[in-house]
Protein backbone atom coordinates (compact mmCIF):
# COMPACT_ATOMS: atom_id res chain seq x y z
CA UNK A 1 27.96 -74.29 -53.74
CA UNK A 2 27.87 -73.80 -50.19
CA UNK A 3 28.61 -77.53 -49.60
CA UNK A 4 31.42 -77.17 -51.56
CA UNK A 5 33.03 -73.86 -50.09
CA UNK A 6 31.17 -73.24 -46.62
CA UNK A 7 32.36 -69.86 -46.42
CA UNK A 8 31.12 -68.53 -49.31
CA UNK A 9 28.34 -66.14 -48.06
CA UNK A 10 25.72 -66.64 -50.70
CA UNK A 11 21.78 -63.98 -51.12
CA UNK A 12 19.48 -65.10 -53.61
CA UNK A 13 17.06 -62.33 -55.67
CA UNK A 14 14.39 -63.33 -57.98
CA UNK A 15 14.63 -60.69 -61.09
CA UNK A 16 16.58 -57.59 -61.53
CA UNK A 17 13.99 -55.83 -59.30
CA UNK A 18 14.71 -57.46 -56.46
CA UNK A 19 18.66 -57.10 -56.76
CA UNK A 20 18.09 -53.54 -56.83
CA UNK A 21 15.95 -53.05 -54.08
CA UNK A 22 18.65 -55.17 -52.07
CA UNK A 23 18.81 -53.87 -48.13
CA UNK A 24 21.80 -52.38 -47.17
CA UNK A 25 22.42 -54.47 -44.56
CA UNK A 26 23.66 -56.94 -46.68
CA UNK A 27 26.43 -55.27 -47.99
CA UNK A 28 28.74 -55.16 -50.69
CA UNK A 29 28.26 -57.66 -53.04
CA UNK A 30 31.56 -59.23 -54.88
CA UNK A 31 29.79 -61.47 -57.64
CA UNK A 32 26.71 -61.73 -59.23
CA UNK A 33 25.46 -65.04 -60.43
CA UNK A 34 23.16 -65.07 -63.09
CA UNK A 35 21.45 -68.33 -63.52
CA UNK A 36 18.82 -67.72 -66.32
CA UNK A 37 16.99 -69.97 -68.70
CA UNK A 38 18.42 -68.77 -71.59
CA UNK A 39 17.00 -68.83 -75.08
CA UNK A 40 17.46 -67.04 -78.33
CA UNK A 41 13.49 -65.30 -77.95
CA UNK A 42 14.95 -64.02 -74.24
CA UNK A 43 19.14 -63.36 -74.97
CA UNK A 44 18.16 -59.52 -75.88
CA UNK A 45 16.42 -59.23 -72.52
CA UNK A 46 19.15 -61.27 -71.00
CA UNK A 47 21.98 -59.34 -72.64
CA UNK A 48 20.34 -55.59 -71.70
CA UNK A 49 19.75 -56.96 -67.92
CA UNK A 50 23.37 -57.73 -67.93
CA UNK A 51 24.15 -54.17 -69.15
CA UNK A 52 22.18 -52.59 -66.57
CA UNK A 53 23.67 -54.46 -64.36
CA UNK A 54 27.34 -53.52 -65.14
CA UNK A 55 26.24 -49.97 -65.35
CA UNK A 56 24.25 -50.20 -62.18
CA UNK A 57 27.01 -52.00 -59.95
CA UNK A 58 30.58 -51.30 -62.46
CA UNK A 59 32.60 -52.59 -59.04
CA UNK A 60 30.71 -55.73 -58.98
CA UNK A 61 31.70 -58.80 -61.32
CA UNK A 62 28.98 -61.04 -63.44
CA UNK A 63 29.36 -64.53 -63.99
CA UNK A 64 26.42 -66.25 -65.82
CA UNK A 65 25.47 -69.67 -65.38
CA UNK A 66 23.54 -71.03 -68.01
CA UNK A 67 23.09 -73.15 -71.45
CA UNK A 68 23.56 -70.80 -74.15
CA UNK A 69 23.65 -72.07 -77.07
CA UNK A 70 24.21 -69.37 -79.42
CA UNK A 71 28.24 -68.54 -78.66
CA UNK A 72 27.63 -65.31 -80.18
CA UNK A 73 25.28 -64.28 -76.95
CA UNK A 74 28.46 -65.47 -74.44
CA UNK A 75 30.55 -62.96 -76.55
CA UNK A 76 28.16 -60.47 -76.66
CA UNK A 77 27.88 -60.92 -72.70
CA UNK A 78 31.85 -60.64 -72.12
CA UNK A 79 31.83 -57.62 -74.37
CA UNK A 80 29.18 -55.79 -71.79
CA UNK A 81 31.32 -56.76 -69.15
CA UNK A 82 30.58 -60.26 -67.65
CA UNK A 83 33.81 -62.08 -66.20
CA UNK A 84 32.47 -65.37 -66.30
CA UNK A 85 30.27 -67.93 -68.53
CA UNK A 86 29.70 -71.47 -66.12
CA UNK A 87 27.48 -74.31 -68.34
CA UNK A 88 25.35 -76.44 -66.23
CA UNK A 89 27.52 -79.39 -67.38
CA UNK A 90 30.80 -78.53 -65.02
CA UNK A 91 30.86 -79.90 -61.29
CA UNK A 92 30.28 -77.70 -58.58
CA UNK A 93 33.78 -77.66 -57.97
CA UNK A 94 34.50 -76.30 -61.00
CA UNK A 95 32.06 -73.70 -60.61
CA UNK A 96 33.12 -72.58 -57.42
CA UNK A 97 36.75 -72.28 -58.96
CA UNK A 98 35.38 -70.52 -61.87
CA UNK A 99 33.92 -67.86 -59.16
CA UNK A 100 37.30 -67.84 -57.02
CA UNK A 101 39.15 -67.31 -60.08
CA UNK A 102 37.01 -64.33 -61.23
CA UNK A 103 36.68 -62.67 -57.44
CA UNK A 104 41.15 -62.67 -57.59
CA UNK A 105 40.44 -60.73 -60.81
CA UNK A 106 40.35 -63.08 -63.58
CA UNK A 107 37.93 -64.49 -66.42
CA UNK A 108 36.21 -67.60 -66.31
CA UNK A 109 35.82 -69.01 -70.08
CA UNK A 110 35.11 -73.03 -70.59
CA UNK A 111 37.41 -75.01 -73.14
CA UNK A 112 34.25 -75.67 -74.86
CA UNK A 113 33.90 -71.83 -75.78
CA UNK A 114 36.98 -71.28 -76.64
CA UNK A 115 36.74 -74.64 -79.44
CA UNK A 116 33.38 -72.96 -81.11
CA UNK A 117 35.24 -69.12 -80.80
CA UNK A 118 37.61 -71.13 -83.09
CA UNK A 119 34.72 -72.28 -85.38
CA UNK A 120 33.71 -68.45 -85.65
CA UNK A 121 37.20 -67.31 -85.93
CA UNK A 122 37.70 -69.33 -88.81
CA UNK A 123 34.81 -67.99 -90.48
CA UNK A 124 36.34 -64.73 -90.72
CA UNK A 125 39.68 -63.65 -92.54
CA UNK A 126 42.37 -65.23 -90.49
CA UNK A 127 44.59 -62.72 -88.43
CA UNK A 128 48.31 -62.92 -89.48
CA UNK A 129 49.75 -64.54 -86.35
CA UNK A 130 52.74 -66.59 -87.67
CA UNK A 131 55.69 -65.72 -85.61
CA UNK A 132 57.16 -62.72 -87.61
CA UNK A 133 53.63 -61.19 -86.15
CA UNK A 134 55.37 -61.07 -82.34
CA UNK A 135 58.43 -58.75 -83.88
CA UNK A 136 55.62 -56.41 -84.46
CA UNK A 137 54.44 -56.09 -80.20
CA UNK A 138 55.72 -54.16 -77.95
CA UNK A 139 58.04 -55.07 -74.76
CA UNK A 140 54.96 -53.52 -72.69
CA UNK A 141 52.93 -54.77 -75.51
CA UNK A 142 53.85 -58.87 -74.26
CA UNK A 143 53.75 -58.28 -70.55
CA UNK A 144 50.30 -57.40 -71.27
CA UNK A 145 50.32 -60.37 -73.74
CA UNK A 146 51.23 -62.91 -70.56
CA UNK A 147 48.41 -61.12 -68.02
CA UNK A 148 45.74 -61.92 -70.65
CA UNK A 149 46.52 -65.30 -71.24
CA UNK A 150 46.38 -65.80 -67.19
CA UNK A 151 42.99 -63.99 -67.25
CA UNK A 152 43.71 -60.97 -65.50
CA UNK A 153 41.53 -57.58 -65.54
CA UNK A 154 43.09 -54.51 -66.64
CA UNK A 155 43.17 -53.08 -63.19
CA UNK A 156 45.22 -55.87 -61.82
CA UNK A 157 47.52 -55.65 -64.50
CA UNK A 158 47.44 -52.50 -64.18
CA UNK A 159 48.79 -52.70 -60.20
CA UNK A 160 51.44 -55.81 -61.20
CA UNK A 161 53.05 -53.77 -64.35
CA UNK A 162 52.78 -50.39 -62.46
CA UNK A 163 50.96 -48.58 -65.31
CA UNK A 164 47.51 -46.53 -65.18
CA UNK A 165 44.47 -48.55 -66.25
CA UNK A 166 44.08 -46.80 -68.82
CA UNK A 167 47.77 -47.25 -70.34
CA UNK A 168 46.48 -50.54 -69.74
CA UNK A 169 43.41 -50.56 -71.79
CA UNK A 170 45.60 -48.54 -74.80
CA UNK A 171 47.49 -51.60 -74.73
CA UNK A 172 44.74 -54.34 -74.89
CA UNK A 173 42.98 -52.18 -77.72
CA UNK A 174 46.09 -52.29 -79.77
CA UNK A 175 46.34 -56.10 -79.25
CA UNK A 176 43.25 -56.60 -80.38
CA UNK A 177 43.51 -54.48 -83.37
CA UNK A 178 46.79 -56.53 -84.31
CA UNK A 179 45.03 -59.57 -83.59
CA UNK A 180 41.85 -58.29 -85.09
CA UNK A 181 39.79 -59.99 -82.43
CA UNK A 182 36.81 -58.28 -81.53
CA UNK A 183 36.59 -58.81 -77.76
CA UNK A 184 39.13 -60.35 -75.17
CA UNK A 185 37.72 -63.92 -75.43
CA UNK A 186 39.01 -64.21 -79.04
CA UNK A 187 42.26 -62.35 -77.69
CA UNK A 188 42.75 -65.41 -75.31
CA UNK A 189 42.13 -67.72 -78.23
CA UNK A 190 44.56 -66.04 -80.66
CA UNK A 191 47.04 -65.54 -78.23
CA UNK A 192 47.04 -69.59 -77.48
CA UNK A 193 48.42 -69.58 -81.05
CA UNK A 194 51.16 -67.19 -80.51
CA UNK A 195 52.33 -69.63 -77.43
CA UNK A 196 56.21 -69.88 -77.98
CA UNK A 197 56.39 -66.90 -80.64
CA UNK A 198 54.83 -64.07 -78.20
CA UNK A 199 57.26 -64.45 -75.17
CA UNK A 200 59.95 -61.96 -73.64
């Protein structure tokens, strides 16, 4: 990564140990980058690291980089908080965009995720989204609407719409429930179907 972004200031820690016995004289740290040999035997460990993590360091972001191949697991990680899922597959440049877009506040989710959320979606009893469904959102409702689909976090929507996080979150709750998605990957993915009906 460093030979494609040479300012990116980059520590490396074994285990979770390690991370949290990091010396203060590092610093802050912006993003962590979990690269992990991921299995099915090892996604609980994986997924209750994670969860420590986020509950260890909330102000820091999580990106994983890894083959999962379970796309259960990558929801399950982006419901505990992680911003970012990066497969092994994608250049380095697109990795090191993927972490740019999540340190501005975004989320990092490959096109490939987003087909096989479809194949799970599908499984389940479709939401109505036909266009009378956008009559039924709120004018705060779709400005909300158009910060998701750019992959903003709630507290940067928060700032740009001039609302309290938490208004915020109220909001994002209630699109999901309308949507019935379960978690904000499958609002993304929903949301791509409302393109042209869900506008102000």
């Amino acid at each position: 990564m460093k030979a494609v972004d040479g300012s990116l200031k980059l520590h490396y820690f074994s285990d979770l140990t390690s991370l949290e016995t990091t010396p203060a004289a590092i610093g802050p740290i912006n993003i962590i980058l979990i690269c992990a040999a991921w299995s099915k035997t090892k996604s609980d460990l994986y997924l209750s690291q994670i969860a420590q993590i986020r509950a260890d360091r909330p102000e820091t972001d999580t990106v994983i980089l890894s083959e999962i191949e379970d796309v259960s697991d990558v929801l399950q990680a982006f419901e505990l908080g992680v911003r970012g899922y990066i497969p092994p597959t994608v250049s380095l440049e697109v990795a090191v965009s993927a972490m740019r877009l999540v340190a501005a506040g975004g989320i990092y989710v490959p096109a490939s995720i987003l087909a096989r959320c479809e194949q799970l979606i599908r499984q389940r009893p479709a939401a109505n989204v036909d266009e009378e469904s956008a009559s039924l959102f709120t004018s705060k409702q779709m400005l909300v609407i158009d910060a998701l689909r750019k992959g903003k976090a709630n507290k940067i929507i928060a700032y740009d719409l001039n609302m309290c996080e938490s208004t915020v979150k109220v909001h994002v709750r209630n699109i999901m429930k309308r949507l019935k998605a379960r978690n904000r990957t499958e609002v993304v993915y929903l949301l791509s179907k409302l393109e042209g009906s869900v506008r102000n």
